[in-house]
Protein backbone atom coordinates (compact mmCIF):
# COMPACT_ATOMS: atom_id res chain seq x y z
CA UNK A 1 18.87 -13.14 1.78
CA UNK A 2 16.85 -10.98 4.05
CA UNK A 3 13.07 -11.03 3.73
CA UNK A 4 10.62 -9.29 1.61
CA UNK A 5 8.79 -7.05 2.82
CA UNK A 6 5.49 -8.38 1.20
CA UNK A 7 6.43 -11.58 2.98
CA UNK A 8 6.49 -10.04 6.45
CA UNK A 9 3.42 -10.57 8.62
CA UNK A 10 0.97 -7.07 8.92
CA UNK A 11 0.74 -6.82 12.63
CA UNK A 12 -1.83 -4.34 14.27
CA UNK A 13 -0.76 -1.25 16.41
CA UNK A 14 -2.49 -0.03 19.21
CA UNK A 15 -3.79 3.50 20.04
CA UNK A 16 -1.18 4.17 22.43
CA UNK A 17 1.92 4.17 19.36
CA UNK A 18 2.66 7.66 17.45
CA UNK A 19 2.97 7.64 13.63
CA UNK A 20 6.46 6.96 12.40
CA UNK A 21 8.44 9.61 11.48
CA UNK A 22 9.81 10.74 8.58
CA UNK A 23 13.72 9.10 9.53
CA UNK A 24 11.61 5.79 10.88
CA UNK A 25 9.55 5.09 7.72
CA UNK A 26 12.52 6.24 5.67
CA UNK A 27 14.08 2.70 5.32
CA UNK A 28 10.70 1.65 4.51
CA UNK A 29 10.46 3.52 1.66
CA UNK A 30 13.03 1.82 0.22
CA UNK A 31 11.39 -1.71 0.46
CA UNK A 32 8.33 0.04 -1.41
CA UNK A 33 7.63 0.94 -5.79
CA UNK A 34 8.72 4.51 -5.85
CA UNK A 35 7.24 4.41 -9.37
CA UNK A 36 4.25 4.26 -7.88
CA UNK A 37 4.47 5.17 -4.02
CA UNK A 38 4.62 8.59 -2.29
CA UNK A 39 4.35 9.95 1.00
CA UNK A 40 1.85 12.81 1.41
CA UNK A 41 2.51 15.34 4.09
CA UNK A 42 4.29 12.80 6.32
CA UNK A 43 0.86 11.32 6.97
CA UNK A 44 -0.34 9.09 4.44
CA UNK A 45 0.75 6.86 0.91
CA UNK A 46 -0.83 7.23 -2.09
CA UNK A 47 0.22 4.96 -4.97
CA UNK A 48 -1.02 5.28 -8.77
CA UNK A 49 -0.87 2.25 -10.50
CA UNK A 50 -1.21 2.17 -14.33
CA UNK A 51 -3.08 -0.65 -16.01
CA UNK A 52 -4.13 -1.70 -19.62
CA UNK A 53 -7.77 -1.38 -19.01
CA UNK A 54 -10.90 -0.64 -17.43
CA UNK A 55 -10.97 -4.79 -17.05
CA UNK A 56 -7.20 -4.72 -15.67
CA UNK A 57 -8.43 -2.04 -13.12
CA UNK A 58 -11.53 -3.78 -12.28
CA UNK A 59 -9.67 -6.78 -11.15
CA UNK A 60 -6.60 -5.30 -9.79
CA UNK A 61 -9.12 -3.83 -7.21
CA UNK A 62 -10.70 -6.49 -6.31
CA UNK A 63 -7.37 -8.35 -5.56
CA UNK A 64 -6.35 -5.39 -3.30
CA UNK A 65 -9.53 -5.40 -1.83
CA UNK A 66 -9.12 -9.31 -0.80
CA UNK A 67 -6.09 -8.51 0.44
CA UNK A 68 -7.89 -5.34 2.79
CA UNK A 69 -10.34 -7.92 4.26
CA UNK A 70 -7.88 -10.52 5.22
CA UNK A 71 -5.09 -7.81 6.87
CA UNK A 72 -8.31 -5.88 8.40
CA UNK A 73 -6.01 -2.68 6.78
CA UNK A 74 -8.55 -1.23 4.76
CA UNK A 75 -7.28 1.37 2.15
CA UNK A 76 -9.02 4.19 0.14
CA UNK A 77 -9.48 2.87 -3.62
CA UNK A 78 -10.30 5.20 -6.71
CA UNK A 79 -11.09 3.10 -9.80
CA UNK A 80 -11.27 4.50 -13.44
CA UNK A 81 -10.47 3.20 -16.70
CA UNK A 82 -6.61 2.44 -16.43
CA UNK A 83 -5.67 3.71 -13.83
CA UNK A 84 -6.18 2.81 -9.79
CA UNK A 85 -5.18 5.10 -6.67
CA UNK A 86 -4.64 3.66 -3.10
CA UNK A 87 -4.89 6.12 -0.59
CA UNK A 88 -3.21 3.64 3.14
CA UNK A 89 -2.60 5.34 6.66
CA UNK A 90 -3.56 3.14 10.03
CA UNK A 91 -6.55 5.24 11.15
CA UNK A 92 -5.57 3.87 14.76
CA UNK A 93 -3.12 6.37 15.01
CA UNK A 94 -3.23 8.61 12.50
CA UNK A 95 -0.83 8.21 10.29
CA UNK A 96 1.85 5.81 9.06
CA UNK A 97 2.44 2.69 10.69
CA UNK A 98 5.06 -0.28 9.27
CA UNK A 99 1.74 -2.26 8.35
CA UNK A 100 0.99 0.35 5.72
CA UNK A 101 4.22 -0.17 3.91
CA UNK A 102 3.90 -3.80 4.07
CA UNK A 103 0.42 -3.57 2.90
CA UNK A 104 2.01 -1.53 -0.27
CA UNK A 105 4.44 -3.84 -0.72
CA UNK A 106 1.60 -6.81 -1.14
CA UNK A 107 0.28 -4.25 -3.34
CA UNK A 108 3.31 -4.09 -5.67
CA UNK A 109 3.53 -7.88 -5.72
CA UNK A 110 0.21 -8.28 -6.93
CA UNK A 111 0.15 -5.40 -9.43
CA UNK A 112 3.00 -7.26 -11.40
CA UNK A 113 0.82 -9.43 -13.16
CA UNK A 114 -0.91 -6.25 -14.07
CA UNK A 115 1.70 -3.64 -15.04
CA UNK A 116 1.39 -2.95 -18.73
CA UNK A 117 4.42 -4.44 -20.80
C-alpha cells in the first residue's frame, strides 16, 4: 500500500525552485478532497470546508492553525459561522509547491472529525 499523502513529511523548498506546473501538481490533485480543494489560476489552493457550527469552525481552525506552526507553512484562514476557507501557496516561490498539497491533505485528515454527517 503506497503512502498517504498526509503521512508524507512537508519538506521546505528553496528560492531557487519554480512553482509546479499544471501536469506536475496534476497527480497531486488526486491525493487531495476535490469536494473541497481547487486550484486558482495555477497559483494557489483554496479549500471550503463545511462545518456544523460557529463552535465546529472555531476549533477546526485552531487545529489547522497548530498544524501551520509546526510545518512553518502558514496558510490564509477565513472563519465564519459554518463554514472555513484556506487560502495555501509557498510564498518562497510563488506558487504551488508539493508541501502545499501535503499540507491540504493534513487538512482533510483533520476535518473528518468535523465534516457534518
Amino acid at each position: 500500500m503506497s503512502e498517504s499523502f498526509a503521512d508524507r513529511e512537508c519538506e521546505a523548498c528553496t528560492s531557487e525552485e519554480e512553482p509546479l506546473t499544471e501536469d506536475e501538481y496534476d497527480e497531486y490533485v488526486e491525493q487531495i478532497d476535490d469536494g473541497v480543494w481547487h486550484i486558482v489560476d495555477g497559483h494557489h489552493l483554496r479549500g471550503k470546508y463545511s462545518v456544523e457550527d460557529f463552535r465546529d469552525a472555531l476549533e477546526f481552525t485552531y487545529e489547522i492553525g497548530e498544524l501551520a506552526e509546526e510545518e512553518w507553512h502558514h496558510p490564509d484562514i477565513h472563519l465564519q459561522w459554518g463554514e472555513v476557507t484556506v487560502e495555501m501557496w509557498t510564498h518562497k516561490i510563488d506558487g504551488l509547491h508539493l508541501t502545499d498539497f501535503i499540507m491540504a491533505a493534513r487538512m482533510d485528515r483533520i476535518y473528518e472529525k468535523y465534516a457534518p454527517e
